[in-house]
Protein backbone atom coordinates (compact mmCIF):
# COMPACT_ATOMS: atom_id res chain seq x y z
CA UNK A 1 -5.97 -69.61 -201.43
CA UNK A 2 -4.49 -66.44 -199.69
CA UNK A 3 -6.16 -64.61 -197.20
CA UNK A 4 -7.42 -61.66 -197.59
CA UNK A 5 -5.15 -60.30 -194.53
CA UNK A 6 -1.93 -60.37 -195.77
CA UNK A 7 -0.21 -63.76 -193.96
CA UNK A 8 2.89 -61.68 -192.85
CA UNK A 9 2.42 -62.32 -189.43
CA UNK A 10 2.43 -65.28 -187.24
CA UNK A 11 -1.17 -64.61 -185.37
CA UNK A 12 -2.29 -66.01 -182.05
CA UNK A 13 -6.13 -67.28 -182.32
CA UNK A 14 -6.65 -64.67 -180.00
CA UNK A 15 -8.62 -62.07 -180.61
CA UNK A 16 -9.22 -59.15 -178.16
CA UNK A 17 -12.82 -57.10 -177.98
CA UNK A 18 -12.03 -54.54 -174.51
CA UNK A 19 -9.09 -54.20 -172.39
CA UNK A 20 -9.21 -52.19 -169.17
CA UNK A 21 -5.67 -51.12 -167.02
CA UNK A 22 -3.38 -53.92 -167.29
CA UNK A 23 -6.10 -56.67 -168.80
CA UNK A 24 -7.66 -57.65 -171.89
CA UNK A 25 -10.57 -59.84 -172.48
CA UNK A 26 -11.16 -62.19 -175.61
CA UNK A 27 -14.39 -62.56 -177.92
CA UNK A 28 -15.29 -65.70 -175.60
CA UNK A 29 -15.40 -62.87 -172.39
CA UNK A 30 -11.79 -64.80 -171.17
CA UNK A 31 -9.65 -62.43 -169.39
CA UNK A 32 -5.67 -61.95 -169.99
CA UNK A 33 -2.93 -60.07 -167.71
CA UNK A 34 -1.24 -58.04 -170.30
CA UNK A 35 2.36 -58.16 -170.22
CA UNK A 36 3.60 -57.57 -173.07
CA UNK A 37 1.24 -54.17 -173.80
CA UNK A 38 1.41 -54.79 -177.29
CA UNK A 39 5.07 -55.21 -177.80
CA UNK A 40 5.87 -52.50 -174.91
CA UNK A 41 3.47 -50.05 -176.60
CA UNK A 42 0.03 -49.65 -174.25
CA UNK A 43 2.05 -47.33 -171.75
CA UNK A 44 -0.98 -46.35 -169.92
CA UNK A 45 -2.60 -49.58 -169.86
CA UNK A 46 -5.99 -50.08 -171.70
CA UNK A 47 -8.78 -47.94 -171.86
CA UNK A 48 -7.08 -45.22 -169.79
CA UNK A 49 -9.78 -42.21 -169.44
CA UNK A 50 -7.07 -39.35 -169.17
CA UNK A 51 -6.17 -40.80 -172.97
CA UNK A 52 -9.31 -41.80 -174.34
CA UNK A 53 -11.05 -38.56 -173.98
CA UNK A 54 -8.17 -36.52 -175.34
CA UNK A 55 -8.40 -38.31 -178.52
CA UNK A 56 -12.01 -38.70 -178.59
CA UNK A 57 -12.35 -34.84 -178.09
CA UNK A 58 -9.81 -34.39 -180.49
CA UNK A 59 -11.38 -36.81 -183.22
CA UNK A 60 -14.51 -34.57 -182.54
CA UNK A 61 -12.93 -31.50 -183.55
CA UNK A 62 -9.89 -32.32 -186.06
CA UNK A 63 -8.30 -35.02 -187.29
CA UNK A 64 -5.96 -34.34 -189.85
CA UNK A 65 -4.49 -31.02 -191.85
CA UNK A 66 -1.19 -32.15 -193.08
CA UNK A 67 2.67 -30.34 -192.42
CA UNK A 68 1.69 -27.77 -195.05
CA UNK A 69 0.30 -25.88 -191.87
CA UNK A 70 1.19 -25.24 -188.44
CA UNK A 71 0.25 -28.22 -186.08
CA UNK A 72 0.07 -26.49 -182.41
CA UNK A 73 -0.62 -29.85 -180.68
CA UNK A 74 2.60 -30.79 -182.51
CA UNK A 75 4.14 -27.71 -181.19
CA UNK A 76 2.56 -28.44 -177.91
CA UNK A 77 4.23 -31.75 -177.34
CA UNK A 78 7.67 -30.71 -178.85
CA UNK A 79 8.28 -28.41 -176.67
CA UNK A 80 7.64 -30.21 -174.04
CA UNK A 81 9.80 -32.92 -174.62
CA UNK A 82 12.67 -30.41 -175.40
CA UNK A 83 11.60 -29.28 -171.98
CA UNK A 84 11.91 -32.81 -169.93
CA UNK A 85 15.18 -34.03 -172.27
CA UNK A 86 17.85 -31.89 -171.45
CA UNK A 87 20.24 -32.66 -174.32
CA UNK A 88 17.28 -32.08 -176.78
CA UNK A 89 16.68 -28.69 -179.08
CA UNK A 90 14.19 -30.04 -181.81
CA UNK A 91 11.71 -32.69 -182.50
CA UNK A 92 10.85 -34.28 -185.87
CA UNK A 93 7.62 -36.73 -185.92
CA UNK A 94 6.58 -39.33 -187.22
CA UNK A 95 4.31 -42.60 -187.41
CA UNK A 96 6.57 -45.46 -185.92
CA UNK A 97 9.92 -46.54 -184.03
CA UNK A 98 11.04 -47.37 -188.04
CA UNK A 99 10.67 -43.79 -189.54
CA UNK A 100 11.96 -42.47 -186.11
CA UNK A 101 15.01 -44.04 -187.06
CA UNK A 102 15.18 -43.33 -190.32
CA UNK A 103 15.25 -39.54 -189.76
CA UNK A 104 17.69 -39.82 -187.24
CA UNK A 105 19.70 -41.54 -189.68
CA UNK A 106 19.06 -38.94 -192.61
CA UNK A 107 19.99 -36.17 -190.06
CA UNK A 108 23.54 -37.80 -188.64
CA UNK A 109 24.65 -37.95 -192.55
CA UNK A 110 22.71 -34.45 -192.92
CA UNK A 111 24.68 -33.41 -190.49
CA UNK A 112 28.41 -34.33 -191.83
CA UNK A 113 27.55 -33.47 -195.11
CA UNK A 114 26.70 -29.47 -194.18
CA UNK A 115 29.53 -29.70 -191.89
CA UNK A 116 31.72 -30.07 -195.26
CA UNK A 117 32.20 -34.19 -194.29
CA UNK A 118 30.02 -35.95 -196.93
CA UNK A 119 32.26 -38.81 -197.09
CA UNK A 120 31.16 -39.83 -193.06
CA UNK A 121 27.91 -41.74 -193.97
CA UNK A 122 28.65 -45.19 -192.38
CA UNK A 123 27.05 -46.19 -188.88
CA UNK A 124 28.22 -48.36 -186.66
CA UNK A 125 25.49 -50.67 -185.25
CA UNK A 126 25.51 -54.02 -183.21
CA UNK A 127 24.77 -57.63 -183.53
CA UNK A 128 21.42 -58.57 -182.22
CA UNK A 129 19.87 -55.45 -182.73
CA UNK A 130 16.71 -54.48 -184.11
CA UNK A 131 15.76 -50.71 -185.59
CA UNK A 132 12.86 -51.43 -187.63
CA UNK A 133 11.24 -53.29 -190.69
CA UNK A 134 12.19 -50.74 -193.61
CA UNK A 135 14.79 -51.50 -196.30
CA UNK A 136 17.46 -48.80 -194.55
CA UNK A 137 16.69 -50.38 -190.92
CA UNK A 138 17.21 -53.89 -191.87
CA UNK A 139 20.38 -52.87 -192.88
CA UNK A 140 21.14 -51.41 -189.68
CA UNK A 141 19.68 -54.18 -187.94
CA UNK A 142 22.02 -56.49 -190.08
CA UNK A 143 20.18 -60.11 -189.33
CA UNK A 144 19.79 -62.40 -191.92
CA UNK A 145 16.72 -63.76 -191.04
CA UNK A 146 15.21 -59.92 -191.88
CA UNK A 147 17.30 -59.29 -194.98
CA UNK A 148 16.88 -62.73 -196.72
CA UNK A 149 14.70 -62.44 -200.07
CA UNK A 150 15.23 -58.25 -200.38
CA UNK A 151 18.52 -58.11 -202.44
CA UNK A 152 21.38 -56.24 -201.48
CA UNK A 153 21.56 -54.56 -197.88
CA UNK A 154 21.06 -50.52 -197.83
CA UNK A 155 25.07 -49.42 -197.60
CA UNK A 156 26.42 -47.31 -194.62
CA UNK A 157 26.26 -49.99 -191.64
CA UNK A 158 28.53 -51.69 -189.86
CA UNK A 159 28.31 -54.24 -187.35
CA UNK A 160 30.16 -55.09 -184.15
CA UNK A 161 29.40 -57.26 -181.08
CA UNK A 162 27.41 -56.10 -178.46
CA UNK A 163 29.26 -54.88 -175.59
CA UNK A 164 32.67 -54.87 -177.31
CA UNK A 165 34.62 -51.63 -177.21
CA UNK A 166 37.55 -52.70 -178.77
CA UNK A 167 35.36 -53.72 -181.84
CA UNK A 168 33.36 -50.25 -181.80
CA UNK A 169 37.18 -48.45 -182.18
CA UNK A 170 38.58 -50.79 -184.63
CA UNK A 171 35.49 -49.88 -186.87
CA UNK A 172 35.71 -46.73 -186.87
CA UNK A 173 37.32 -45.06 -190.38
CA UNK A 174 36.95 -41.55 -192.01
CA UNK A 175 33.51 -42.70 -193.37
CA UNK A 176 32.19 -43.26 -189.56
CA UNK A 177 29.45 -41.12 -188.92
CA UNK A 178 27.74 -42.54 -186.12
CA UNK A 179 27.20 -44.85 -183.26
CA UNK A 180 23.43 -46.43 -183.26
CA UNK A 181 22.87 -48.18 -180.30
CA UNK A 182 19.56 -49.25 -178.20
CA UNK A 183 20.49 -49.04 -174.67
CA UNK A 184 18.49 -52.49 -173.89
CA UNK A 185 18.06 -54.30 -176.88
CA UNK A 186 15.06 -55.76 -176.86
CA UNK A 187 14.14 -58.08 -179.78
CA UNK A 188 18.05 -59.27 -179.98
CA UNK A 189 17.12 -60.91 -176.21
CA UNK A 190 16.36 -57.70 -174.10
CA UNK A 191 19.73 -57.49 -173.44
CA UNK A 192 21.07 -54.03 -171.19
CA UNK A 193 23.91 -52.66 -172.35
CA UNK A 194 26.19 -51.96 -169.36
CA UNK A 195 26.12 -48.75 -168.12
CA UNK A 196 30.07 -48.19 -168.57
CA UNK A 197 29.63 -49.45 -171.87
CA UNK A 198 27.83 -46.60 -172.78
CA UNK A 199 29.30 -43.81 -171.19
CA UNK A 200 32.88 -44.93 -173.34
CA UNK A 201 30.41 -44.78 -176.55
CA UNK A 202 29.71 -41.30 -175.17
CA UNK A 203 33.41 -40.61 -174.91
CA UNK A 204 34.54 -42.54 -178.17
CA UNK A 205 32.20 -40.26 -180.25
CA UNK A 206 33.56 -37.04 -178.61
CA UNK A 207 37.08 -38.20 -179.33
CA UNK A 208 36.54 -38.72 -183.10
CA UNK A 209 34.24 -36.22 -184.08
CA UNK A 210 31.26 -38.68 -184.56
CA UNK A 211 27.57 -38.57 -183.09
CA UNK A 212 26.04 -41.08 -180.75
CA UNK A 213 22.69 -41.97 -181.62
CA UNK A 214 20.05 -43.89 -179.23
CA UNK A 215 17.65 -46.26 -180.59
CA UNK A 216 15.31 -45.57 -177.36
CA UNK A 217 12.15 -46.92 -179.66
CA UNK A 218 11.57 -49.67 -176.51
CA UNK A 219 13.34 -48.30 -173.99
CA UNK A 220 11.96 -44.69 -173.89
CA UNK A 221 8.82 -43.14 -172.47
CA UNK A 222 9.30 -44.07 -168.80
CA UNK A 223 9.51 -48.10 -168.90
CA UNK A 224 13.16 -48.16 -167.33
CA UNK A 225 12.10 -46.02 -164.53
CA UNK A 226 13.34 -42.84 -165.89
CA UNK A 227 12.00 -40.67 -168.79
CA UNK A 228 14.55 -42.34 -171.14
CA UNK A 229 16.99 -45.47 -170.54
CA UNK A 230 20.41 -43.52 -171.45
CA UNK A 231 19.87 -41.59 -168.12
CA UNK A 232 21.01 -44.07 -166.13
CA UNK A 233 23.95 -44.09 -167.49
CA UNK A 234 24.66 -40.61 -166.66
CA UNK A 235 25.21 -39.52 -170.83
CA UNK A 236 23.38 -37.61 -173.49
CA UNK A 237 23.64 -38.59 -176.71
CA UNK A 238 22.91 -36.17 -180.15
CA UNK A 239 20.09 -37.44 -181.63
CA UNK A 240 17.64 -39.90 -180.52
CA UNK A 241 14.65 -42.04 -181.53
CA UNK A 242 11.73 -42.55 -179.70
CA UNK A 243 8.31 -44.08 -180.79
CA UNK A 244 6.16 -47.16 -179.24
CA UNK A 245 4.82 -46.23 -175.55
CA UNK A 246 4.63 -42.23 -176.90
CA UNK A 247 1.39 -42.35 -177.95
CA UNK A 248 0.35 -44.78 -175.29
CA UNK A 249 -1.14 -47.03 -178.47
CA UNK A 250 -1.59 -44.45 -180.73
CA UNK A 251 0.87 -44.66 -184.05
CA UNK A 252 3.14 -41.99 -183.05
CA UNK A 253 7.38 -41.96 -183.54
CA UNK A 254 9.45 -38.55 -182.47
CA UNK A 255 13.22 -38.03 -183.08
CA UNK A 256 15.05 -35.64 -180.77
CA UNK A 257 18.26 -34.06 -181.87
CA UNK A 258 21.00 -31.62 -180.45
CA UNK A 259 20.38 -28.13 -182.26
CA UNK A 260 23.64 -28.63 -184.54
CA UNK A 261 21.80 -32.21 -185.77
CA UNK A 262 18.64 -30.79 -186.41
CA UNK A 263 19.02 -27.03 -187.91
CA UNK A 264 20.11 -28.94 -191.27
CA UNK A 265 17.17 -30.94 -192.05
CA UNK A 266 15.84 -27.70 -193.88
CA UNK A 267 11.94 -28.03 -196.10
CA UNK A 268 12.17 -30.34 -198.33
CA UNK A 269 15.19 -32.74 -197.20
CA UNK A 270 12.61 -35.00 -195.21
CA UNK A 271 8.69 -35.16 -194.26
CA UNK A 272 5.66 -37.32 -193.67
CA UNK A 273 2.47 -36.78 -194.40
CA UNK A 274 0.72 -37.89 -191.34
CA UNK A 275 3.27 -37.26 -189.05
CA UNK A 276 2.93 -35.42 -186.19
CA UNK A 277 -0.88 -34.42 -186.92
CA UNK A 278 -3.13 -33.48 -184.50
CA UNK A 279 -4.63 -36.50 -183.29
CA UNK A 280 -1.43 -38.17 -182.63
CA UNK A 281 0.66 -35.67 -180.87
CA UNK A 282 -3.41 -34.73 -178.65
CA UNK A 283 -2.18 -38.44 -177.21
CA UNK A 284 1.29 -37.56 -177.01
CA UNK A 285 0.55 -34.93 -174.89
CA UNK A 286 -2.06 -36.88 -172.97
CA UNK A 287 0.74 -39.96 -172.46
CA UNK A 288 3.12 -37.06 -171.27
CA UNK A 289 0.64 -35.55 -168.93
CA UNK A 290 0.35 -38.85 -167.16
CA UNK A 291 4.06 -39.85 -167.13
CA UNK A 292 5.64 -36.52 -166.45
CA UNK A 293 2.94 -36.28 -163.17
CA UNK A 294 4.70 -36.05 -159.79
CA UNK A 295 5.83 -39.20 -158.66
CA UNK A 296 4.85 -41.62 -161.66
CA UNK A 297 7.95 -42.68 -162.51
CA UNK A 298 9.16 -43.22 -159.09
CA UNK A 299 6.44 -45.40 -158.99
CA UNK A 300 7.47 -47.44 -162.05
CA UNK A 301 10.76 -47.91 -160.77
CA UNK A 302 9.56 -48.93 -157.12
CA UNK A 303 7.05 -51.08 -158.74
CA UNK A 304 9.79 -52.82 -161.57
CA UNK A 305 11.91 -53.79 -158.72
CA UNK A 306 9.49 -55.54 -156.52
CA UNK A 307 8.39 -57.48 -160.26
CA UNK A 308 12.03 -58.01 -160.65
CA UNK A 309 12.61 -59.38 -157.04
CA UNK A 310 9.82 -61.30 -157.76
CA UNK A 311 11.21 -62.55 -161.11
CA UNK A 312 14.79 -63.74 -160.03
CA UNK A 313 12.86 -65.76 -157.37
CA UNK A 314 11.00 -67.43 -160.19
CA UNK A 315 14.04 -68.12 -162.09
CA UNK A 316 15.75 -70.25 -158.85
CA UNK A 317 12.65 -71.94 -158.14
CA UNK A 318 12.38 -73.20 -162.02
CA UNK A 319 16.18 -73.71 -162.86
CA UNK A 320 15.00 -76.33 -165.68
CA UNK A 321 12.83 -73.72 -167.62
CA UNK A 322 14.43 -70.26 -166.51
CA UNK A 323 18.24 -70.03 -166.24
CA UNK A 324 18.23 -65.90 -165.43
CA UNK A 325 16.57 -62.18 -165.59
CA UNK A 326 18.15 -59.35 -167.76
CA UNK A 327 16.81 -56.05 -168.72
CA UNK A 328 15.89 -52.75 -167.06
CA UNK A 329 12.71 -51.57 -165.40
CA UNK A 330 9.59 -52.95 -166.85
CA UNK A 331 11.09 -54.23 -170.00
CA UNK A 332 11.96 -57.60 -168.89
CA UNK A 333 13.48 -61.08 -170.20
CA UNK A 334 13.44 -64.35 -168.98
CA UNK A 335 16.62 -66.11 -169.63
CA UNK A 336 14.99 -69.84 -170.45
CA UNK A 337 16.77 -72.81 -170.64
CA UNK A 338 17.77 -75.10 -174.40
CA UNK A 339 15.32 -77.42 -173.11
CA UNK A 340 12.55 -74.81 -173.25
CA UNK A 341 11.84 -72.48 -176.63
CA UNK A 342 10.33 -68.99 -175.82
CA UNK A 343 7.65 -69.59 -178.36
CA UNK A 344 6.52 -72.65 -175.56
CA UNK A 345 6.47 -70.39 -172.66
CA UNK A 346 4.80 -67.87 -173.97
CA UNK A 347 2.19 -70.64 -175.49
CA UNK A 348 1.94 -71.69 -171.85
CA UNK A 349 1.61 -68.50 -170.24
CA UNK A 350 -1.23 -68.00 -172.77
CA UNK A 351 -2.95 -70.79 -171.39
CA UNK A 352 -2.37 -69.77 -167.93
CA UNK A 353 -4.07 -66.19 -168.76
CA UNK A 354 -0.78 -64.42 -169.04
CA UNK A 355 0.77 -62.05 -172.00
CA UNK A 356 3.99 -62.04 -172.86
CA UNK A 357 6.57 -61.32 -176.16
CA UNK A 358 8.99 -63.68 -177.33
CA UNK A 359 12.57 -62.08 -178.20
CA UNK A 360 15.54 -63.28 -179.13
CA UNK A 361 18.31 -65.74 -178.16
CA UNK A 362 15.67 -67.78 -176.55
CA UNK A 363 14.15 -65.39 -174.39
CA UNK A 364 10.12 -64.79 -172.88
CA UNK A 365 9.62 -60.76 -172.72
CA UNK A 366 7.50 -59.27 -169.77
CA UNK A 367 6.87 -55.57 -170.70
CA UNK A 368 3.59 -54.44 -169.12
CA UNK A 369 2.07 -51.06 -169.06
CA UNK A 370 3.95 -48.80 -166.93
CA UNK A 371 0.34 -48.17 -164.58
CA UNK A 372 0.68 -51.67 -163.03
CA UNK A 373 0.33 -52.36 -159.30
CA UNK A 374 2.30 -54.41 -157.37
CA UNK A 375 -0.63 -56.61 -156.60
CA UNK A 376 -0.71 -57.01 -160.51
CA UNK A 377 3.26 -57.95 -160.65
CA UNK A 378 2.22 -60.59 -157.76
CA UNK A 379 -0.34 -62.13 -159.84
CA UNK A 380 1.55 -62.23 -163.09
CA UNK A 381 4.78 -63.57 -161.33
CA UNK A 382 1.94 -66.62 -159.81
CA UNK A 383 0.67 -67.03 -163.35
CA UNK A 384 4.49 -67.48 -164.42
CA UNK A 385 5.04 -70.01 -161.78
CA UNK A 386 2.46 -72.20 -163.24
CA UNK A 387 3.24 -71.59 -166.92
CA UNK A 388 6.89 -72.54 -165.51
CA UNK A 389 4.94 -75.70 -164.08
CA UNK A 390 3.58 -76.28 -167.56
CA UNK A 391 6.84 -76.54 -169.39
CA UNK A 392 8.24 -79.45 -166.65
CA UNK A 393 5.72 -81.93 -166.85
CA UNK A 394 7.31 -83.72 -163.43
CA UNK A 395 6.64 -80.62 -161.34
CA UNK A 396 3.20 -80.16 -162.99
CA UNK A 397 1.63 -83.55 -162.56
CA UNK A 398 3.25 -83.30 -158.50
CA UNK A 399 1.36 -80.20 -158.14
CA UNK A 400 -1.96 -80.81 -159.56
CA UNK A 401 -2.06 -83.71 -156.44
């Protein structure tokens, strides 16, 4: 008989009753590091007071009203994203890193079509990424695995290897409207894309009249060590997703666009109706009043880099379970070895007291909330060295002597 609960998802038997900071603690009062801050989402940990009382004072006054009136917390937190994003004019919001994406799609063909282009609809987009669960984003994403059973893929995207610039110019035609990219891709294997690699997107796009796009649903909201991934690369792109670690836990998604993107997406060509309501964009601006602070995101990168130090260290002591370390700041994968599945590490680092996020092409992803200590990195790089212990039974039976 079918469960009440939808069986869509492969579930844990874990269940979680309080988290505090970086930890979480079961029904049975067992405590867990959490690493993987619900799928890089928990920005400012658990339980974070700055964040709880907003909402809670918010709850206590208004809830909802709808986009048929003005939303000044919504106004609030647009502006000051436009503020801290300097290509950035306009924000649209949503509920998720999928409808992010969605209207930034809508607004790149939006865009071509008042610009007297309608034909430029297509989007280039690359294998092993992921932009969401709707019919649209599987398209984009373009993995099989996602589109089996749902009939014929949403036209408009084409694929090309990660990484390959030859590829992204070859697909370009008159139809090209865009170049959709996450600048780490995190469920295709949290994968960075190299830094050059981006700024020749950047370039590409100017030289054929096309608009670069950033996925930055993962990436965004401080966990590389800067506001939003793309900076390190020195580029601004002309519209821009964001969603996840905005609302520190709190369904919120926000697409940012140049002022030519967004003027066209006019009343009635796109909308939600509990996007950007009060509650949600109260935590938005609490999450931003926390990570826009003097000195926090200094202290995410200094504190990244001592995990990562930490991590490549772990990856030469284990060379039979971890074969290397790729990603950027706190959003972090482990490399593991054929003899090793992700699904078995994280299983192990479960059982050590660790949380972590499987990804793609066989790799365990560390993406903790961005308030960690170092202290915290040190004890979730020792609970990593035993889970690493786990998966080689050898090691493990030589150190339990």
């Amino acid at each position: 008989m079918i469960p009440a609960l939808m069986p869509n998802y492969n579930r844990a038997d874990l269940a979680f009753e309080r988290g505090e900071g970086a930890w979480l603690w079961d029904a049975q009062g067992r405590r867990f590091l959490d690493f993987g801050a619900g799928i890089a989402t928990s920005s400012l940990g658990h339980a974070h007071p700055h964040l709880v009382q907003a909402i809670a004072d918010q709850a206590g006054r208004l809830m909802h009203s709808s986009n048929l009136y003005r939303v000044p917390q919504a106004e609030r937190l647009a502006a000051r994203l436009v503020e801290a994003t300097p290509f950035a004019d306009s924000v649209y919001f949503s509920n998720s890193g999928a409808e992010a994406n969605e209207a930034m799609i809508k607004a790149v063909r939006k865009y071509h079509a008042a610009s007297g282009h309608p034909e430029r609809f297509r989007t280039i987009c690359f294998e092993g990424a992921f932009h969401g669960r709707t019919l649209a984003m599987i398209s984009a994403t373009g993995n099989a695995k996602y589109l089996e059973g749902f009939g014929p893929p949403v036209d408009g995207f084409d694929h090309v290897p990660f990484g390959n610039m030859n590829a992204v110019r070859q697909a370009i035609t008159k139809e090209t409207a865009a170049i959709m990219i996450e600048p780490v891709q995190g469920e295709g294997g949290v994968r960075p894309a190299d830094l050059r690699f981006l700024q020749e997107l950047r370039a590409t796009c100017d030289e054929f009249g096309i608009l670069l796009a950033l996925d930055e649903v993962q990436t965004g909201m401080g966990r590389s060590g800067k506001l939003w991934a793309h900076q390190w690369a020195g580029i601004e792109p002309d519209v821009m997703s964001s969603a996840k670690g905005i609302g520190g836990g709190f369904p919120l998604g926000a697409t940012l666009a140049r002022e030519k993107v967004a003027e066209h997406l006019k009343p009635g060509t796109h909308g939600s109706t509990y996007g950007g309501g009060p509650l949600a964009c109260t935590a938005g601006n609490a999450v931003l009043d926390v990570i826009l602070a003097p000195g926090f995101l200094e202290t995410v990168d200094r504190v990244a880099r001592h995990l990562w130090r930490g991590m490549e260290a772990l990856a030469q002591r284990h060379p039979k379970v971890v074969t290397g370390v790729q990603g950027a700041g706190l959003l972090i994968g482990l490399k593991l070895t054929d003899a090793v599945s992700n699904t078995e590490m994280q299983g192990a680092a479960v059982a050590e007291g660790l949380l972590t996020v499987a990804a793609g092409m066989n790799v365990l992803r560390v993406a903790p909330p961005l308030i960690i200590t170092e202290s915290e990195a040190d004890e979730a790089l020792r609970l990593l060295d035993r889970a690493c212990l786990r998966m080689t039974p050898g090691e493990a039976k030589a150190a339990a002597k």
